[in-house]
Protein backbone atom coordinates (compact mmCIF):
# COMPACT_ATOMS: atom_id res chain seq x y z
CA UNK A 1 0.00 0.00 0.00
CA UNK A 2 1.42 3.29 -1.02
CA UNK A 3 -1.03 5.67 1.43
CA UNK A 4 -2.29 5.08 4.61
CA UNK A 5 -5.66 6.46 4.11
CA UNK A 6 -8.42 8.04 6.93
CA UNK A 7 -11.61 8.04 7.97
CA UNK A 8 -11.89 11.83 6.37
CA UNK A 9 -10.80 10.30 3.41
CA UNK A 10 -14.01 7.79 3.11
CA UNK A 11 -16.11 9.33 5.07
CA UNK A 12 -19.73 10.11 4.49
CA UNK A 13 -21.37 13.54 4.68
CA UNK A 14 -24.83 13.37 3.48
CA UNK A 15 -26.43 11.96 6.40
CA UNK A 16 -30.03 11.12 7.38
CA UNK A 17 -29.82 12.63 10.31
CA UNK A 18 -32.91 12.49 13.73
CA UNK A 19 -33.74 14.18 16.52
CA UNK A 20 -34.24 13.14 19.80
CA UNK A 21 -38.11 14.15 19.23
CA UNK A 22 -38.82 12.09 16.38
CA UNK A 23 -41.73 9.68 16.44
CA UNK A 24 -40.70 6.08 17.54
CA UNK A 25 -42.27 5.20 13.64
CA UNK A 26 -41.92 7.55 11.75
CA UNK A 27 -38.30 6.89 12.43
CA UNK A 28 -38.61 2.87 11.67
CA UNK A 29 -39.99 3.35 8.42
CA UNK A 30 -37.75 6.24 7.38
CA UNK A 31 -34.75 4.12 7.63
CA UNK A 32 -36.78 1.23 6.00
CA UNK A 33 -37.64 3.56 3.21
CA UNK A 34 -33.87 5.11 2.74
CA UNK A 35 -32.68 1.23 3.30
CA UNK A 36 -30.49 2.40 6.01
CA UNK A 37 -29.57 0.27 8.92
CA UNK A 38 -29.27 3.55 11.53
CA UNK A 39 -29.31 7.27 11.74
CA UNK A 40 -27.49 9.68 14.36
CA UNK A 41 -29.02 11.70 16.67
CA UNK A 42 -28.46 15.27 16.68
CA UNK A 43 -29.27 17.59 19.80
CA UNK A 44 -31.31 21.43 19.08
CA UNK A 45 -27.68 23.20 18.29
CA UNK A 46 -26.60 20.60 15.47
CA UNK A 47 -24.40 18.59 18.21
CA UNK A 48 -23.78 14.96 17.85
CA UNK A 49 -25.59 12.85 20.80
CA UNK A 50 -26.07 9.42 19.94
CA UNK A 51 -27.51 6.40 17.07
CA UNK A 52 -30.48 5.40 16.36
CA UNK A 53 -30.03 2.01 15.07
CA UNK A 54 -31.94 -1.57 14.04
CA UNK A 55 -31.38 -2.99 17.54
CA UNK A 56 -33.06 0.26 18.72
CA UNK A 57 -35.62 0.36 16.69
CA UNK A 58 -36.97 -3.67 17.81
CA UNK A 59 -36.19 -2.14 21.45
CA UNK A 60 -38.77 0.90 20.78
CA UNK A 61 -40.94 -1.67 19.18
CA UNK A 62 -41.06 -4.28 21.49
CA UNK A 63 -44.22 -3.28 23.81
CA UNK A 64 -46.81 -2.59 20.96
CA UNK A 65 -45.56 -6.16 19.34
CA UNK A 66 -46.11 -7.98 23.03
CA UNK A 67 -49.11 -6.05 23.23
CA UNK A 68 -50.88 -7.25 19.57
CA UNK A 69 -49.70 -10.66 20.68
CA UNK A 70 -51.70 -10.35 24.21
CA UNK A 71 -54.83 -8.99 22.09
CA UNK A 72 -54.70 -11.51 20.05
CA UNK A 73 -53.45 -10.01 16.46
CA UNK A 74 -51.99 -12.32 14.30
CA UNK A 75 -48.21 -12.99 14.66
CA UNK A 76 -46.55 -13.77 11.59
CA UNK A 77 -44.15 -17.07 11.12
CA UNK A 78 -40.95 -16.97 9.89
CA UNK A 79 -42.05 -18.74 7.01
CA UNK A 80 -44.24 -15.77 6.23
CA UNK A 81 -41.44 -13.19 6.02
CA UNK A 82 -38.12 -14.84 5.18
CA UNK A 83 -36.16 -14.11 2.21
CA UNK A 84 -35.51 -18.31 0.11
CA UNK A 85 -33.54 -16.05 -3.14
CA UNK A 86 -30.24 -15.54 -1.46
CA UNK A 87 -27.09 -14.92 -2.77
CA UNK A 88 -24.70 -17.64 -1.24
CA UNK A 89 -21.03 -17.99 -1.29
CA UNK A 90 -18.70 -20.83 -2.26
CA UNK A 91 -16.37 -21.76 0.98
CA UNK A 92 -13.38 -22.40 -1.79
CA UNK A 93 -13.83 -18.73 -2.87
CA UNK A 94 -10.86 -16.21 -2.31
CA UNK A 95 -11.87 -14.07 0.30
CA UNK A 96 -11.15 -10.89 -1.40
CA UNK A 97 -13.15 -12.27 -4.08
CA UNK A 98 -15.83 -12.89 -1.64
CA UNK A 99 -15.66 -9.26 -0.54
CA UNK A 100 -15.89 -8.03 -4.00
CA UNK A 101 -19.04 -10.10 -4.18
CA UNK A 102 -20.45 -8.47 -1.71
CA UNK A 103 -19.50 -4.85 -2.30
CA UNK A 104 -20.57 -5.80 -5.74
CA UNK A 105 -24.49 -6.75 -4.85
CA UNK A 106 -25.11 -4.42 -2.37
CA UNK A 107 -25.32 -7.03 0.65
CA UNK A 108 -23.64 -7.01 3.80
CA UNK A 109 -23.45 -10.76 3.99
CA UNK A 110 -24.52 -14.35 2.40
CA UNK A 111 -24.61 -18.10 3.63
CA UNK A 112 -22.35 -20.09 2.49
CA UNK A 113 -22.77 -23.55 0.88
CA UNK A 114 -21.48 -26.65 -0.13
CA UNK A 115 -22.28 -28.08 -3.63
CA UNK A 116 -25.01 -29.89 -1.94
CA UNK A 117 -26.75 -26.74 -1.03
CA UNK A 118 -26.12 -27.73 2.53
CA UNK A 119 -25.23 -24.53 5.27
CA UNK A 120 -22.11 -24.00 6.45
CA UNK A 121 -21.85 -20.62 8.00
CA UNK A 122 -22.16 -16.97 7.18
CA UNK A 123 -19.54 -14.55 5.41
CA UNK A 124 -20.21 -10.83 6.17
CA UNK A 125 -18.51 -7.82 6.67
CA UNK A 126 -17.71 -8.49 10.11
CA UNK A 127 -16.07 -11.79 9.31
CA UNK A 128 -14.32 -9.77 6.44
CA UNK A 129 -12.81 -7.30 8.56
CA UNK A 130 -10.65 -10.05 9.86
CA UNK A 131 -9.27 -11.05 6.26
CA UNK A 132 -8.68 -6.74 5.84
CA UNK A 133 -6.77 -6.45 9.48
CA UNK A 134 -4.52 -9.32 8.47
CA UNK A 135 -4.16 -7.85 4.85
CA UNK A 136 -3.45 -4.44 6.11
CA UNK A 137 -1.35 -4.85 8.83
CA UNK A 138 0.53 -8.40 7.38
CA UNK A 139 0.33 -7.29 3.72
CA UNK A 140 -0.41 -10.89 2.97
CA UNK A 141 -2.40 -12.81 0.25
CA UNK A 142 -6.03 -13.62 1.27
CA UNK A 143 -7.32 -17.25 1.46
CA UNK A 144 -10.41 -18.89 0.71
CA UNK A 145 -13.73 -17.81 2.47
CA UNK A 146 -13.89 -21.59 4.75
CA UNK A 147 -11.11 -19.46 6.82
CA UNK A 148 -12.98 -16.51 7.81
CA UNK A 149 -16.90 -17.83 7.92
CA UNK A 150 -19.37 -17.50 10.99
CA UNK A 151 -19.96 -21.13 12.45
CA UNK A 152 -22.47 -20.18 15.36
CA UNK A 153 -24.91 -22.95 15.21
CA UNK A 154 -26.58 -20.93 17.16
CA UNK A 155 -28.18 -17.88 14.59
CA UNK A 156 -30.20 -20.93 13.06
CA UNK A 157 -33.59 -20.18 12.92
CA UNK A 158 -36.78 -22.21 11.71
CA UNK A 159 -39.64 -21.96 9.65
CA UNK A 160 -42.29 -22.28 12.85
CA UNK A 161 -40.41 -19.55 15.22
CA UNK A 162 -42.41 -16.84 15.56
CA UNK A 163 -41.94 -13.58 14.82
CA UNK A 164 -41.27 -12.51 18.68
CA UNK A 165 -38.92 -14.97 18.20
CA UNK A 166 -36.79 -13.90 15.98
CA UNK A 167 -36.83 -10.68 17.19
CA UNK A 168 -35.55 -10.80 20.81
CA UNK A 169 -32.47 -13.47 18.90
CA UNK A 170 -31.70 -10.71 17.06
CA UNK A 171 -31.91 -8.10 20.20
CA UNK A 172 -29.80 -10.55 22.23
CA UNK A 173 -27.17 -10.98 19.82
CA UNK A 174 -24.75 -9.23 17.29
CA UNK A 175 -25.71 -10.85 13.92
CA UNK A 176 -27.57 -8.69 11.25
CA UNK A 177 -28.87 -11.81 9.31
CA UNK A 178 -30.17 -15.76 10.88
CA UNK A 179 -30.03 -18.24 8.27
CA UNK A 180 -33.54 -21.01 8.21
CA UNK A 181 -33.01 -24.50 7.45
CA UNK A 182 -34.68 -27.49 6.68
CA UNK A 183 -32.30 -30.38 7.76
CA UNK A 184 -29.03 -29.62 7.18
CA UNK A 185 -30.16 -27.41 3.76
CA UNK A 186 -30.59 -23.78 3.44
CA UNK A 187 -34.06 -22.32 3.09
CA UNK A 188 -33.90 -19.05 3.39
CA UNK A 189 -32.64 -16.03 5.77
CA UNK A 190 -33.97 -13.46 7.65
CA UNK A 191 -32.13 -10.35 8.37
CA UNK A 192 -32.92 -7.56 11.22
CA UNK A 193 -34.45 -5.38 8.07
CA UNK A 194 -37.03 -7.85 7.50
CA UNK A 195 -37.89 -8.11 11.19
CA UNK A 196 -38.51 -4.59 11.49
CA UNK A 197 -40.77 -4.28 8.44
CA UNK A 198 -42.85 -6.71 9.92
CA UNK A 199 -43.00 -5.48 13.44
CA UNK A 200 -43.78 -2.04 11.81
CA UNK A 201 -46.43 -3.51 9.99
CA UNK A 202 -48.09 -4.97 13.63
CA UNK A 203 -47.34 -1.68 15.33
CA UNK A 204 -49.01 0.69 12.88
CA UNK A 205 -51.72 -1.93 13.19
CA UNK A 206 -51.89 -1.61 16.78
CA UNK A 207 -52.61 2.10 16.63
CA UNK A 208 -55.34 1.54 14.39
CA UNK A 209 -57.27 -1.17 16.78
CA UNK A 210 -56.48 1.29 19.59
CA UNK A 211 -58.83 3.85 17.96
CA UNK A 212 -61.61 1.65 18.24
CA UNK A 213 -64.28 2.39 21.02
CA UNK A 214 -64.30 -1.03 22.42
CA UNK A 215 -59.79 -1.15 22.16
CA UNK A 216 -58.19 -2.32 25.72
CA UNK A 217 -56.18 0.00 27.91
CA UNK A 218 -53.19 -2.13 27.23
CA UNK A 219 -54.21 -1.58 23.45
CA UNK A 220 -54.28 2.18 23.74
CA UNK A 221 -51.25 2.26 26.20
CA UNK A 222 -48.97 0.40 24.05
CA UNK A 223 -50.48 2.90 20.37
CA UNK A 224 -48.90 5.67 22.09
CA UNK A 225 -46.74 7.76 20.24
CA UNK A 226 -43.06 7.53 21.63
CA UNK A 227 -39.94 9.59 20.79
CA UNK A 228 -36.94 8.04 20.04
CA UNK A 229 -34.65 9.69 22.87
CA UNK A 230 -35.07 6.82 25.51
CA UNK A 231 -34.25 4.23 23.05
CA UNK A 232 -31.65 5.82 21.26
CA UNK A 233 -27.92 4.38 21.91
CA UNK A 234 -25.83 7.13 23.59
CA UNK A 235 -22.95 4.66 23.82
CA UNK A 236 -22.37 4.07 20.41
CA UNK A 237 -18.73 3.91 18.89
CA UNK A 238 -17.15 7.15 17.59
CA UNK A 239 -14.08 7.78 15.71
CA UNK A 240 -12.08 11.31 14.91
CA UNK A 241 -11.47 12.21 11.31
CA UNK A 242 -7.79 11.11 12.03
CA UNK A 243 -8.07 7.70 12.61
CA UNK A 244 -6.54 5.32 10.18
CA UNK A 245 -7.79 2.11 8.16
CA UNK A 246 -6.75 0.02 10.62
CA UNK A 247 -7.83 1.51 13.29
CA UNK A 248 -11.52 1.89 11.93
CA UNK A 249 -11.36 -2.17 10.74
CA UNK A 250 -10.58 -2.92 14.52
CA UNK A 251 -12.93 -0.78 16.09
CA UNK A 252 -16.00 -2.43 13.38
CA UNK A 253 -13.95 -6.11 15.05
CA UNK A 254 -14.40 -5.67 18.09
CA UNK A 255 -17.86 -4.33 18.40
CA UNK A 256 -21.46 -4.88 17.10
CA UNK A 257 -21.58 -1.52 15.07
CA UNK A 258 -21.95 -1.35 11.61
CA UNK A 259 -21.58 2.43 11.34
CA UNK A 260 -19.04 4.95 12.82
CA UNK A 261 -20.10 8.38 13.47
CA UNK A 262 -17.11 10.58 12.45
CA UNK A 263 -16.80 13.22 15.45
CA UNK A 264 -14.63 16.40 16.18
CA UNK A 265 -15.19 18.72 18.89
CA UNK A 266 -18.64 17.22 19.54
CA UNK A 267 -19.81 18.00 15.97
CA UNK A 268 -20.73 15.18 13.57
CA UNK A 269 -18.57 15.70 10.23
CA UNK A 270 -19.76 12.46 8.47
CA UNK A 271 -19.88 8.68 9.06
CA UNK A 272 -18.24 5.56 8.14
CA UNK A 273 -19.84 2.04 7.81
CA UNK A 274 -18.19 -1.05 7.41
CA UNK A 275 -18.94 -1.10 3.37
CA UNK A 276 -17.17 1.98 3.39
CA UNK A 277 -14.44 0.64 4.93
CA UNK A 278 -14.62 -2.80 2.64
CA UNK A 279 -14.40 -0.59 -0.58
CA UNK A 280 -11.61 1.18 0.59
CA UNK A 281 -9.39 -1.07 1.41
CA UNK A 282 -10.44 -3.61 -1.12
CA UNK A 283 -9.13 -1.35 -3.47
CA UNK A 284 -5.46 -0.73 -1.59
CA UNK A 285 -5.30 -4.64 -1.81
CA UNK A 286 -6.38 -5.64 -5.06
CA UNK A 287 -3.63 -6.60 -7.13
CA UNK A 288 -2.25 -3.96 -9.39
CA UNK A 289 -2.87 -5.35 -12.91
CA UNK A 290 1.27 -5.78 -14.77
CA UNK A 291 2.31 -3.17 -17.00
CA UNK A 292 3.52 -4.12 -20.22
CA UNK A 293 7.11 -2.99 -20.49
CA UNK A 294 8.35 -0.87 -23.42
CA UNK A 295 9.75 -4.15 -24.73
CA UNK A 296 6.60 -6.22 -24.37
CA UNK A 297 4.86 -2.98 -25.96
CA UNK A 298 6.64 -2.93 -28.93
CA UNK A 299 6.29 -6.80 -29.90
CA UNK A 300 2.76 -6.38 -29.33
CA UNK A 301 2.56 -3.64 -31.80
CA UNK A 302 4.74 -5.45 -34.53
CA UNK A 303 3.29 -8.62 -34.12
CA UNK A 304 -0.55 -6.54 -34.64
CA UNK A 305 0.91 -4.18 -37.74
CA UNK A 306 3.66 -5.72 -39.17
CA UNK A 307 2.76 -7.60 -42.99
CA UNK A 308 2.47 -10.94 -42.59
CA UNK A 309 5.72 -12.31 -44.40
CA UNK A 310 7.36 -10.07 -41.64
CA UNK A 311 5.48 -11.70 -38.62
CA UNK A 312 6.81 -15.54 -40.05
């Protein structure tokens, strides 16, 4: 690597950005419409207080989804709302290959599988970042995929868990996406995104049944509107413009975040995420492709021009 570069070098500046008076779901669906996994929270004078992420969101969710469940509103199966078209990843595949793959689609992980379409474990960018601190620090060759996978047994999920389910696996653990089998095969996933459009889907329907004359007092209690301060995460990882590559890559290691607000003097300049990070140093590691020498040049343009007696 010929630069060492900084997280005011890849940061982003065009931020959603909320308040700590924002509606509990208005703020839910906003990120579900901008397909955004969090948001930080900015105080009245523009300072930088705190995130407002997918693990918050379920938290702010969590009483009117108990509630519908105690009145009776259907619950949905995992079944129901689980994503079977995946994108899945070979466990021979180079690892920066793998990254690529994922930078490439958009995703910030995928099972992976054996030729028998049987699951193995999960590549994401959090199992990445362990290939990119070896690569940057080391400056070695990356390896195949089996080497850096997720093998928790314990993300599997199945087709009969409920949605509550799900949810309070996903609030009790780091991982962004639980993979649903059937034997030993993969059927589908379901990622905290999906989770939250459903239990937005039961809350909004919550506050309708609450307006009803005959709705419980639980039923009302739980359709109240809620701001987002109380459940916002005021102990979310920051990082100063300054810090390096590596730096950033251990920070996203060692800690469930996904997104690093970039902070200076209390004031939020912009904000890295791990795909941010993955790009950027993707591209320090990918192989340079050889220049042709002046030599190899000048064959190639003889052997391309010169009259055919000439090129016997």
């Amino acid at each position: 690597m010929n630069e060492v570069k900084a997280a005011s070098d890849i940061m982003r500046r065009n931020l959603v950005t909320l308040t700590p008076e924002c509606d509990v779901l208005d703020s839910v669906a906003r990120l579900l419409r901008d397909n955004i996994s969090g948001a930080p929270v900015l105080g009245s004078d523009g300072g930088y207080l705190a995130v407002f992420s997918e693990k918050c969101c379920m938290n702010a969710l969590t009483e009117p989804v108990e509630t519908a469940r105690s009145e009776g509103l259907h619950i949905t199966r995992v079944r129901e709302f689980m994503v079977s078209k995946l994108v899945t990843i070979d466990p021979d595949m180079d690892v920066f290959d793998a990254i690529d793959h994922l930078l490439s689609r958009r995703i910030s992980g995928a099972p992976v599988v054996d030729t028998r379409g049987h699951y193995l474990g999960i590549f994401s960018e959090k199992t990445a970042m362990r290939a990119l601190i070896a690569a940057l620090h080391d400056q070695l060759p990356g390896t195949s995929v089996n080497q850096y996978m997720n093998l928790d047994r314990n993300r599997i999920i199945h087709e009969d868990d409920s949605l509550l389910d799900v949810a309070h696996k996903f609030q009790e653990t780091p991982y962004r996406r639980l993979p649903v089998l059937q034997g030993e095969r993969l059927a589908g996933q379901v990622s905290r995104r999906d989770v939250l459009r459903a239990e937005c889907r039961l809350a909004c329907e919550v506050v309708e049944r609450a307006k009803s004359n005959h709705a419980s007092d639980n039923l009302r209690r739980a359709a109240q509107p809620r701001q987002i301060g109380p459940y916002m995460d005021t102990e979310a990882l920051t990082a100063s413009p300054s810090t390096d590559l590596l730096g950033i890559a251990q920070m996203f290691l060692n800690s469930p975040y996904r997104r690093l607000p970039i902070v200076e003097d209390g004031r939020l300049l912009g904000q890295v995420s791990r795909r941010d990070l993955l790009e950027a140093a993707a591209e320090l590691l990918r192989p340079k492709p050889e220049r042709r020498g002046a030599e190899t040049l000048y064959l190639s343009l003889v052997s391309s021009t010169a009259p055919e007696s000439f090129r016997r």
